[in-house]
PDB file of N, CA and C in Angstrom:
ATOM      1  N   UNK A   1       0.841  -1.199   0.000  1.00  0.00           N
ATOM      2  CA  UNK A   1       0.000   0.000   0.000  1.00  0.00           C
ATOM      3  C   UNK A   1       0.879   1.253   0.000  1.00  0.00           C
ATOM      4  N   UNK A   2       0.192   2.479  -0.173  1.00  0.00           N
ATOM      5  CA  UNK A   2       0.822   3.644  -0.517  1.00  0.00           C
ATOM      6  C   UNK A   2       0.969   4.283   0.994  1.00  0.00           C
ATOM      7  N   UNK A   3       1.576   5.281   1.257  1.00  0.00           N
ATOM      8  CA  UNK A   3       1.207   5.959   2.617  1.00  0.00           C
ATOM      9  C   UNK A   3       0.453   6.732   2.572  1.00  0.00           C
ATOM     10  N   UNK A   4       0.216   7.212   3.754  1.00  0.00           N
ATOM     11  CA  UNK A   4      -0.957   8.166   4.038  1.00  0.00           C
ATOM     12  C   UNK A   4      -0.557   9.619   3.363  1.00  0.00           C
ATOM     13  N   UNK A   5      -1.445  10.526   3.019  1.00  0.00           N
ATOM     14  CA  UNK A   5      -0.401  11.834   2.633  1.00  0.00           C
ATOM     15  C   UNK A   5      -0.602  12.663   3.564  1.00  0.00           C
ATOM     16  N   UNK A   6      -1.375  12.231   5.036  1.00  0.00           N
ATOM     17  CA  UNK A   6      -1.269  13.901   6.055  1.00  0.00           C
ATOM     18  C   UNK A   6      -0.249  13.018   6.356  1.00  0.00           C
ATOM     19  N   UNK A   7      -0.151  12.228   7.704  1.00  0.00           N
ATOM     20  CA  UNK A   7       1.486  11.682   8.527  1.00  0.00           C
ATOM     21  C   UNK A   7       2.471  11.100   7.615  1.00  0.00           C
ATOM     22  N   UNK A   8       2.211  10.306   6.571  1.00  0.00           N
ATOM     23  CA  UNK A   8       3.168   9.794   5.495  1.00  0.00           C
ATOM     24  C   UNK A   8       3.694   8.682   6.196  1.00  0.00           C
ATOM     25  N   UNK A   9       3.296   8.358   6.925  1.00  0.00           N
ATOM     26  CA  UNK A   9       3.985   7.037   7.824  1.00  0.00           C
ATOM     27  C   UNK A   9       2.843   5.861   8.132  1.00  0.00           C
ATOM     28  N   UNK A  10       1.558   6.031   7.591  1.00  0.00           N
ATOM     29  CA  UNK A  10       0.729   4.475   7.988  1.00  0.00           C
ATOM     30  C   UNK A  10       0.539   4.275   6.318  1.00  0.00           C
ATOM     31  N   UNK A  11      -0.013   3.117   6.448  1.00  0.00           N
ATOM     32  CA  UNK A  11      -0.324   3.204   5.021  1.00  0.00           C
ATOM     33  C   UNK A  11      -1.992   3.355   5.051  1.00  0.00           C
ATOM     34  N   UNK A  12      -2.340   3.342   3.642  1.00  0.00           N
ATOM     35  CA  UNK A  12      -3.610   4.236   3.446  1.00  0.00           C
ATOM     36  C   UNK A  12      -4.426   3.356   3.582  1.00  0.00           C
ATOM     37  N   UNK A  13      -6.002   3.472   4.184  1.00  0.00           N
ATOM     38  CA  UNK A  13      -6.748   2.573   4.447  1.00  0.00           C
ATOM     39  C   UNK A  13      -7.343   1.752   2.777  1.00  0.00           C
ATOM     40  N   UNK A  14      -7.294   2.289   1.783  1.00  0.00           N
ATOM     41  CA  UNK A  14      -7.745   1.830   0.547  1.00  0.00           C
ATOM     42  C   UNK A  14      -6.505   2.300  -0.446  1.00  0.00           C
ATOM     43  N   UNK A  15      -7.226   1.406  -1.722  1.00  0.00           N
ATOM     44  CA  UNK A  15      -6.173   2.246  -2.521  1.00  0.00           C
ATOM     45  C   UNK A  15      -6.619   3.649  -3.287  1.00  0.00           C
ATOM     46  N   UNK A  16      -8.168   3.431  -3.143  1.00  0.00           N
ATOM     47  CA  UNK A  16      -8.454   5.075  -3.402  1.00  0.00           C
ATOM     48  C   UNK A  16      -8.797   5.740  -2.713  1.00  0.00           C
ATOM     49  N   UNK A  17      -8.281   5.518  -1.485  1.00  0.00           N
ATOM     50  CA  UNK A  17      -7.995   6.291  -0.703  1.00  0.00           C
ATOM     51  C   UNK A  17      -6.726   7.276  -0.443  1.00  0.00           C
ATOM     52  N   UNK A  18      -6.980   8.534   0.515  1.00  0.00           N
ATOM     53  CA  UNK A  18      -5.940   9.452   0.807  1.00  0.00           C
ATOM     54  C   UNK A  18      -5.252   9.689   2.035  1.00  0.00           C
ATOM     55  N   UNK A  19      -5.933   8.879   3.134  1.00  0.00           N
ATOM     56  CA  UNK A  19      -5.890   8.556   4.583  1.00  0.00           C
ATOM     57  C   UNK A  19      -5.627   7.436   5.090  1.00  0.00           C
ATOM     58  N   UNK A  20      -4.603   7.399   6.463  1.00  0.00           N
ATOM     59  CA  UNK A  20      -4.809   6.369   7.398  1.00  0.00           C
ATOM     60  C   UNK A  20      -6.181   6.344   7.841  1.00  0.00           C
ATOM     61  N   UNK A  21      -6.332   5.464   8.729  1.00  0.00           N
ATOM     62  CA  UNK A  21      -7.644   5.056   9.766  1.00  0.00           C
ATOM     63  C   UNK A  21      -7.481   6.250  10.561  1.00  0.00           C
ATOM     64  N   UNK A  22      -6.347   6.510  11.168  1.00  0.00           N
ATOM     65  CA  UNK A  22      -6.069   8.223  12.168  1.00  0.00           C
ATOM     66  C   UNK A  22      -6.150   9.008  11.476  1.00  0.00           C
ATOM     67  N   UNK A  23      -5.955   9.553  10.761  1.00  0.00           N
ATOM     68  CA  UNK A  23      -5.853  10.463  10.163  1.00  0.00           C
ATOM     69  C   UNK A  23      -7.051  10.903   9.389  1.00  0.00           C
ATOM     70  N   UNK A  24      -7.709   9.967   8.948  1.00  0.00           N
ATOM     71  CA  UNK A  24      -9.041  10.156   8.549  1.00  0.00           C
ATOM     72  C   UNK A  24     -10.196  10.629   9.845  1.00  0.00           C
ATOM     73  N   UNK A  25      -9.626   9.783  11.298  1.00  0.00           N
ATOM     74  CA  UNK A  25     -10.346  10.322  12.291  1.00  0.00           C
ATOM     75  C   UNK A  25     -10.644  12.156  12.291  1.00  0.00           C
ATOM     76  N   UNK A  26      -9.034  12.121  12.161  1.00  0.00           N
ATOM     77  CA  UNK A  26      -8.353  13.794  12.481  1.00  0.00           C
ATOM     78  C   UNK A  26      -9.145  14.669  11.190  1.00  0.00           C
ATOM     79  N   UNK A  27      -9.332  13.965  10.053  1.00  0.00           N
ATOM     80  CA  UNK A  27     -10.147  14.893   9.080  1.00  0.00           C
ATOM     81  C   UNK A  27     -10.999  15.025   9.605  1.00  0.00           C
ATOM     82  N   UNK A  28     -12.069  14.308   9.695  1.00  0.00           N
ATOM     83  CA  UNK A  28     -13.664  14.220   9.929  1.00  0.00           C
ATOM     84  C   UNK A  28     -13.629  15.372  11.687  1.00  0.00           C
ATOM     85  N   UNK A  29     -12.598  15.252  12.178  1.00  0.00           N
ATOM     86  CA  UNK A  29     -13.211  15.827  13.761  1.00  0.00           C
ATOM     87  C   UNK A  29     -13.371  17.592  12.791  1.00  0.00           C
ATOM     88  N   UNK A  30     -11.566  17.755  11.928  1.00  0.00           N
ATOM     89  CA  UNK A  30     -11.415  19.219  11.489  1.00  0.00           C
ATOM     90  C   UNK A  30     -13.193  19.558  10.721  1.00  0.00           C
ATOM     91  N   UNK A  31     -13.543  18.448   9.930  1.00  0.00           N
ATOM     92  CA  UNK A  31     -14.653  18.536   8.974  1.00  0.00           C
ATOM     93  C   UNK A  31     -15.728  19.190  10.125  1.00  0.00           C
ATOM     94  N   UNK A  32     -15.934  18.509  11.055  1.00  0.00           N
ATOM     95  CA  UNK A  32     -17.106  18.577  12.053  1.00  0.00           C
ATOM     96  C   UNK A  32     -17.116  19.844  12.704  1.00  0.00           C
ATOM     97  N   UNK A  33     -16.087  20.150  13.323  1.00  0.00           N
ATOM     98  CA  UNK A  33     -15.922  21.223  14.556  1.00  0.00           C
ATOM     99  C   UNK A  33     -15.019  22.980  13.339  1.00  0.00           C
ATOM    100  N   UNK A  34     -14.808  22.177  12.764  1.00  0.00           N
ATOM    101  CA  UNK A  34     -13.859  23.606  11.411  1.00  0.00           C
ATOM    102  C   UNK A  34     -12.345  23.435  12.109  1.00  0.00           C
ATOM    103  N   UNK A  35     -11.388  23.793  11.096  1.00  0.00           N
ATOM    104  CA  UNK A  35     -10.458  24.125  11.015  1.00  0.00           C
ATOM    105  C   UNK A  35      -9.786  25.029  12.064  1.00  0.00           C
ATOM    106  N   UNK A  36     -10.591  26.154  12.360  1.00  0.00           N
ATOM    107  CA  UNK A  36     -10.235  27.396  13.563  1.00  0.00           C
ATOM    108  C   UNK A  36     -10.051  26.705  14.862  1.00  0.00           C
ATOM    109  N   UNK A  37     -11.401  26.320  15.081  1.00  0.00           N
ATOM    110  CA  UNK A  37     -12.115  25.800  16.331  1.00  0.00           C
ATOM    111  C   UNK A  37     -10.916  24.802  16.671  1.00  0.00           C
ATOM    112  N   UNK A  38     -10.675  23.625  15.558  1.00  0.00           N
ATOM    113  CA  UNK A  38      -9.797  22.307  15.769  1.00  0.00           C
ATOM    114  C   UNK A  38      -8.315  23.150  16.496  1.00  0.00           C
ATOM    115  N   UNK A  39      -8.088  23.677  15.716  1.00  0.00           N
ATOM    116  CA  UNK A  39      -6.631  24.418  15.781  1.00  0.00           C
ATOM    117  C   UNK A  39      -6.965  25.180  16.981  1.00  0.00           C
ATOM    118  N   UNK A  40      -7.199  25.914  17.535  1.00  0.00           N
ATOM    119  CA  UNK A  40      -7.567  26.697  18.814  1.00  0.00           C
ATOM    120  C   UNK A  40      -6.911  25.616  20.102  1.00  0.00           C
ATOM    121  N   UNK A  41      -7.859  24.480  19.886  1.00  0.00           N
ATOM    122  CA  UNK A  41      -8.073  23.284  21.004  1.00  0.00           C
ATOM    123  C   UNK A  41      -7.032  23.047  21.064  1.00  0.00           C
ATOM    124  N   UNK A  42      -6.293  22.221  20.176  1.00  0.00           N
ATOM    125  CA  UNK A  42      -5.037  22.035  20.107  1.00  0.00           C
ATOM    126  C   UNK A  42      -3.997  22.750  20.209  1.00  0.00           C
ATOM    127  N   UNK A  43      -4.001  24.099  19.886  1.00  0.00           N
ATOM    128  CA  UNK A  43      -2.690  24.782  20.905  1.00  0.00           C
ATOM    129  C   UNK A  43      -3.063  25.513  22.305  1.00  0.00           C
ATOM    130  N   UNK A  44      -4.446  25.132  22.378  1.00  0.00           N
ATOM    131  CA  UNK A  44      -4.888  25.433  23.792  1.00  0.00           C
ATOM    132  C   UNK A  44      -4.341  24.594  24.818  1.00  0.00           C
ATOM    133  N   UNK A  45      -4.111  22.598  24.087  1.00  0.00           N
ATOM    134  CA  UNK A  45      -4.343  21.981  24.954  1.00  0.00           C
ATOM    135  C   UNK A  45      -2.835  21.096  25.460  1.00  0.00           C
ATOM    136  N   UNK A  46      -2.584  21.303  24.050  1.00  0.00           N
ATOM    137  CA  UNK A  46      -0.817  20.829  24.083  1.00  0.00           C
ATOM    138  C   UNK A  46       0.393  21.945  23.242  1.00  0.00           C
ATOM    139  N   UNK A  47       0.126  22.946  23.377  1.00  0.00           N
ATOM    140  CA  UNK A  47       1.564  23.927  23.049  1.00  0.00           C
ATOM    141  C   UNK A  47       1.480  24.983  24.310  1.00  0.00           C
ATOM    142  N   UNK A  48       2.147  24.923  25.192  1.00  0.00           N
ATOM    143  CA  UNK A  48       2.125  25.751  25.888  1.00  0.00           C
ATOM    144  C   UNK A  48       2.941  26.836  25.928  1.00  0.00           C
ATOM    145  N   UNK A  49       2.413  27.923  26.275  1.00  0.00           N
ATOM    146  CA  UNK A  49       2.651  29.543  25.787  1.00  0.00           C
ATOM    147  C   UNK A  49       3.833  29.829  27.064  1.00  0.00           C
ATOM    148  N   UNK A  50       4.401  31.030  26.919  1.00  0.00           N
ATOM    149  CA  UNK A  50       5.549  31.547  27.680  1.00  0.00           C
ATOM    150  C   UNK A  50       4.586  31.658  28.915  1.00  0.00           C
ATOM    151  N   UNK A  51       3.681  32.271  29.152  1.00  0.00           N
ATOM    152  CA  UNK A  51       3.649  32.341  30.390  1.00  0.00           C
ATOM    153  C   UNK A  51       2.552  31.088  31.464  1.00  0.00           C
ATOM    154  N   UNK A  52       2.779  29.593  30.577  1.00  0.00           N
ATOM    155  CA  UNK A  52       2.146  28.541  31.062  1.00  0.00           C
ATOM    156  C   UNK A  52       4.137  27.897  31.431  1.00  0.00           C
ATOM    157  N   UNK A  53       5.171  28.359  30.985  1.00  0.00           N
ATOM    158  CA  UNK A  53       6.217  28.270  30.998  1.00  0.00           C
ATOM    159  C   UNK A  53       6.780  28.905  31.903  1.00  0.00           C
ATOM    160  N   UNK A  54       6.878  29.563  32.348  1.00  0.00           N
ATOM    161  CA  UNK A  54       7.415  30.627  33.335  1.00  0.00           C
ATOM    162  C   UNK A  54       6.573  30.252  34.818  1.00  0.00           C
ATOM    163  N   UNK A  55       5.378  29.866  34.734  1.00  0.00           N
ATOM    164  CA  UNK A  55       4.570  29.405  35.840  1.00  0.00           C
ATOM    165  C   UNK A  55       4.847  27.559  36.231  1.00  0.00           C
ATOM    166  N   UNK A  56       5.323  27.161  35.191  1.00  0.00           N
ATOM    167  CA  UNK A  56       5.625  25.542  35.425  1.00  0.00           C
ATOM    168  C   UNK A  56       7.042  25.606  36.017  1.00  0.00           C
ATOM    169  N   UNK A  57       7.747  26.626  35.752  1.00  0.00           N
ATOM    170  CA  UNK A  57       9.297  26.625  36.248  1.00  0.00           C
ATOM    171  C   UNK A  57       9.074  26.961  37.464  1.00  0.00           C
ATOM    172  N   UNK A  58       8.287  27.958  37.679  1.00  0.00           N
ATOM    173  CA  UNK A  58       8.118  28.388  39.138  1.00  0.00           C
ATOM    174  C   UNK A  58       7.870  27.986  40.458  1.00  0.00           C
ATOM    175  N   UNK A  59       7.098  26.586  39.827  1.00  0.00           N
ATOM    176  CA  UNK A  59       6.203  25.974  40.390  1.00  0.00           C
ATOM    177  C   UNK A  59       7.185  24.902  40.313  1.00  0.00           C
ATOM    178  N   UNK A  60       7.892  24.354  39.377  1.00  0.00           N
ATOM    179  CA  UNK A  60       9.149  23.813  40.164  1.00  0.00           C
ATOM    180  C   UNK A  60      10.291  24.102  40.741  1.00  0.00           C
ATOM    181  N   UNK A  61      10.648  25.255  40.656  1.00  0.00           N
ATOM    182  CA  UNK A  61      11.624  25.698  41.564  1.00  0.00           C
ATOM    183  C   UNK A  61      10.721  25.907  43.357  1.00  0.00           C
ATOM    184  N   UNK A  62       9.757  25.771  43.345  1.00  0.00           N
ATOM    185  CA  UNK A  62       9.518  26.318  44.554  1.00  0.00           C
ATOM    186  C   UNK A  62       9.599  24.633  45.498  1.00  0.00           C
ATOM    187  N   UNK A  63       9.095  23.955  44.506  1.00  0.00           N
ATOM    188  CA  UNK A  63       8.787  22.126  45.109  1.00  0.00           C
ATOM    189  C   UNK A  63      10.584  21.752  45.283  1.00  0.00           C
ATOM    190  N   UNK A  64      10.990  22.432  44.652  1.00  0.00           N
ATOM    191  CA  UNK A  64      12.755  21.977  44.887  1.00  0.00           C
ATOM    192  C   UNK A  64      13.068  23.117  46.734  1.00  0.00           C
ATOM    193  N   UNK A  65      12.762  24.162  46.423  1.00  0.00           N
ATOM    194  CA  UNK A  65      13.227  25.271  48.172  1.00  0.00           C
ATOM    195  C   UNK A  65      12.532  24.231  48.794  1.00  0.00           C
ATOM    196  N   UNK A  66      11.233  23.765  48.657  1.00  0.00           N
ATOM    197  CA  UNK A  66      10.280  22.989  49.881  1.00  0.00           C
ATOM    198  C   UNK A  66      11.153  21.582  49.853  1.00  0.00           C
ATOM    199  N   UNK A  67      11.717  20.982  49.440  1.00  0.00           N
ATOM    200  CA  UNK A  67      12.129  19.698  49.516  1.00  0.00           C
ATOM    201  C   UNK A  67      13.769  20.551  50.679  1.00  0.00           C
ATOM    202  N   UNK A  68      14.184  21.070  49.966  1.00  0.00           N
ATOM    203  CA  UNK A  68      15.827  21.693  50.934  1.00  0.00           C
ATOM    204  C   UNK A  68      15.154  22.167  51.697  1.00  0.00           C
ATOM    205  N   UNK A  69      14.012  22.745  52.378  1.00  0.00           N
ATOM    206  CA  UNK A  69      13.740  23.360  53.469  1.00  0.00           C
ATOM    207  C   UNK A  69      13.341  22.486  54.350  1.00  0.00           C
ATOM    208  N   UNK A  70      12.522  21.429  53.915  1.00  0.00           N
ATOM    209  CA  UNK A  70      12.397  20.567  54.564  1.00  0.00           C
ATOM    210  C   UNK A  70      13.545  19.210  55.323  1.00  0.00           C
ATOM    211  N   UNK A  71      14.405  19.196  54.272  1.00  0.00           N
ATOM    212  CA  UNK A  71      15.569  18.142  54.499  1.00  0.00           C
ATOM    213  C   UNK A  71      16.801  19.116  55.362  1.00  0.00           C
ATOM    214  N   UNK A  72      17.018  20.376  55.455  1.00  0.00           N
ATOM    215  CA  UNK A  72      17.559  21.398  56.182  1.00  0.00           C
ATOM    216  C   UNK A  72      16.824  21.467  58.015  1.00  0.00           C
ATOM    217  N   UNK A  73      15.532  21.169  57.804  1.00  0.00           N
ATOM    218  CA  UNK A  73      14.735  21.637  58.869  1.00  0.00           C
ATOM    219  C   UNK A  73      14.947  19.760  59.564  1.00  0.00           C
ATOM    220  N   UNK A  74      14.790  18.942  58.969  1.00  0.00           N
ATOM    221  CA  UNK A  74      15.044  17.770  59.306  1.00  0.00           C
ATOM    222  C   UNK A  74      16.660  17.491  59.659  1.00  0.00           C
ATOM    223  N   UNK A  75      17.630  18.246  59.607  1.00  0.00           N
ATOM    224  CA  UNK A  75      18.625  17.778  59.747  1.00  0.00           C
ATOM    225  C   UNK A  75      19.386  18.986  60.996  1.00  0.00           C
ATOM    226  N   UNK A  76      18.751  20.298  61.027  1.00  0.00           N
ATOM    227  CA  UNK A  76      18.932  20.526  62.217  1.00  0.00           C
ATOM    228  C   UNK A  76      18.226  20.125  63.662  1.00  0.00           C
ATOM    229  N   UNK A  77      16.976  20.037  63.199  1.00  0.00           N
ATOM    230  CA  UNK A  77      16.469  19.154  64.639  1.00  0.00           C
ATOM    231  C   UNK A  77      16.872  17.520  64.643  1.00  0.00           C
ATOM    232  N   UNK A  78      18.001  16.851  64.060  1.00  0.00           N
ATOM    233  CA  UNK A  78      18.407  15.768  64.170  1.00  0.00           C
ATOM    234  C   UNK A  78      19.665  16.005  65.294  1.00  0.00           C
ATOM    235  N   UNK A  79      20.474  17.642  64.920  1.00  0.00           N
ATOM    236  CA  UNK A  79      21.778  18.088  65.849  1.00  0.00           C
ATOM    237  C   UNK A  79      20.805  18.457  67.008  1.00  0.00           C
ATOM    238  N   UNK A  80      20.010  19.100  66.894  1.00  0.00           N
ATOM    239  CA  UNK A  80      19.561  19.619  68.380  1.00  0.00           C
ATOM    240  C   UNK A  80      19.179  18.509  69.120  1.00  0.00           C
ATOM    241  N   UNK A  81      18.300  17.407  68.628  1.00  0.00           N
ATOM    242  CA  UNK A  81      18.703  16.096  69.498  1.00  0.00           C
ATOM    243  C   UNK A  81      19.635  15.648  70.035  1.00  0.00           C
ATOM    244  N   UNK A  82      20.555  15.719  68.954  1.00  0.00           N
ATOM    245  CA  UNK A  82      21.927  15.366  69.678  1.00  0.00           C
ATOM    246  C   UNK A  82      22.588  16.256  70.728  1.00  0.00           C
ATOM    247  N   UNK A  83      22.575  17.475  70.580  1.00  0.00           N
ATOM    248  CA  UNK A  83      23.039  18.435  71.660  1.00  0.00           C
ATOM    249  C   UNK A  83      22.543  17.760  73.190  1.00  0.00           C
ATOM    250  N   UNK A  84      21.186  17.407  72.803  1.00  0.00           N
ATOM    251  CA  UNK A  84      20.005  17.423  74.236  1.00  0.00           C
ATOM    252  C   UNK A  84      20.756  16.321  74.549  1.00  0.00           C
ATOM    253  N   UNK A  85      20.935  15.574  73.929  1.00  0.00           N
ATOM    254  CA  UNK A  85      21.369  13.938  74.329  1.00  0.00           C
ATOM    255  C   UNK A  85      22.651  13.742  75.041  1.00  0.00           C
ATOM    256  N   UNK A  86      23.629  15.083  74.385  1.00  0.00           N
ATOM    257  CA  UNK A  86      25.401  15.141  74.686  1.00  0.00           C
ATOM    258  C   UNK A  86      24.605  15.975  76.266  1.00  0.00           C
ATOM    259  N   UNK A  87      23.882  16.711  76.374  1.00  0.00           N
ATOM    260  CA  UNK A  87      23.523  17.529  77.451  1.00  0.00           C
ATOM    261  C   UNK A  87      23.287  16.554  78.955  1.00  0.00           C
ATOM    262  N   UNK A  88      22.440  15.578  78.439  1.00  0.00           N
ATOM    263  CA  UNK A  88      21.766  14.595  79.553  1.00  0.00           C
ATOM    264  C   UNK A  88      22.934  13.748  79.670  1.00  0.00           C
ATOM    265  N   UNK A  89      23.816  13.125  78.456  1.00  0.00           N
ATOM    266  CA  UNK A  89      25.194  12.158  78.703  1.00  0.00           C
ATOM    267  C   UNK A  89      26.274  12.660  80.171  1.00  0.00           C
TER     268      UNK A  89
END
């Protein structure tokens, strides 16, 4: 069989045909909902913009301070135990 001509990588469901089985999905949704609408969704839903970028960094840099603040805060009250302990020895 021939390939598909949107992905170029399945082969085509017929031979007079112009589509994979996916890809024919992906026509019919563009056919149904339009072209705009399709395209909207899709960089709504998977391209994310600079400032969905700048908020995901943020939001991991902050889960990284909370992990050292926490393993910092855990490791001085591990010495102050020990102080208490050298205190009572």
């Amino acid at each position: 069989m021939v390939n598909c001509y949107f992905c170029e990588k399945k082969s085509r469901e017929s031979w007079g045909g112009y589509w994979c089985e996916d890809c024919r999905k992906i026509k019919n949704i563009l056919n149904i909902y339009g072209v705009e609408e399709s395209l909207a969704i899709l960089e709504s839903v998977c391209i994310r913009n600079e400032e969905q970028r700048k908020r995901k960094i943020n939001y991991e840099k902050k889960k990284i301070i909370s992990k050292n603040a926490e393993k910092e805060l855990a490791e001085s009250t591990d010495l102050y135990e020990k102080k208490i302990q050298n205190k009572k020895s």
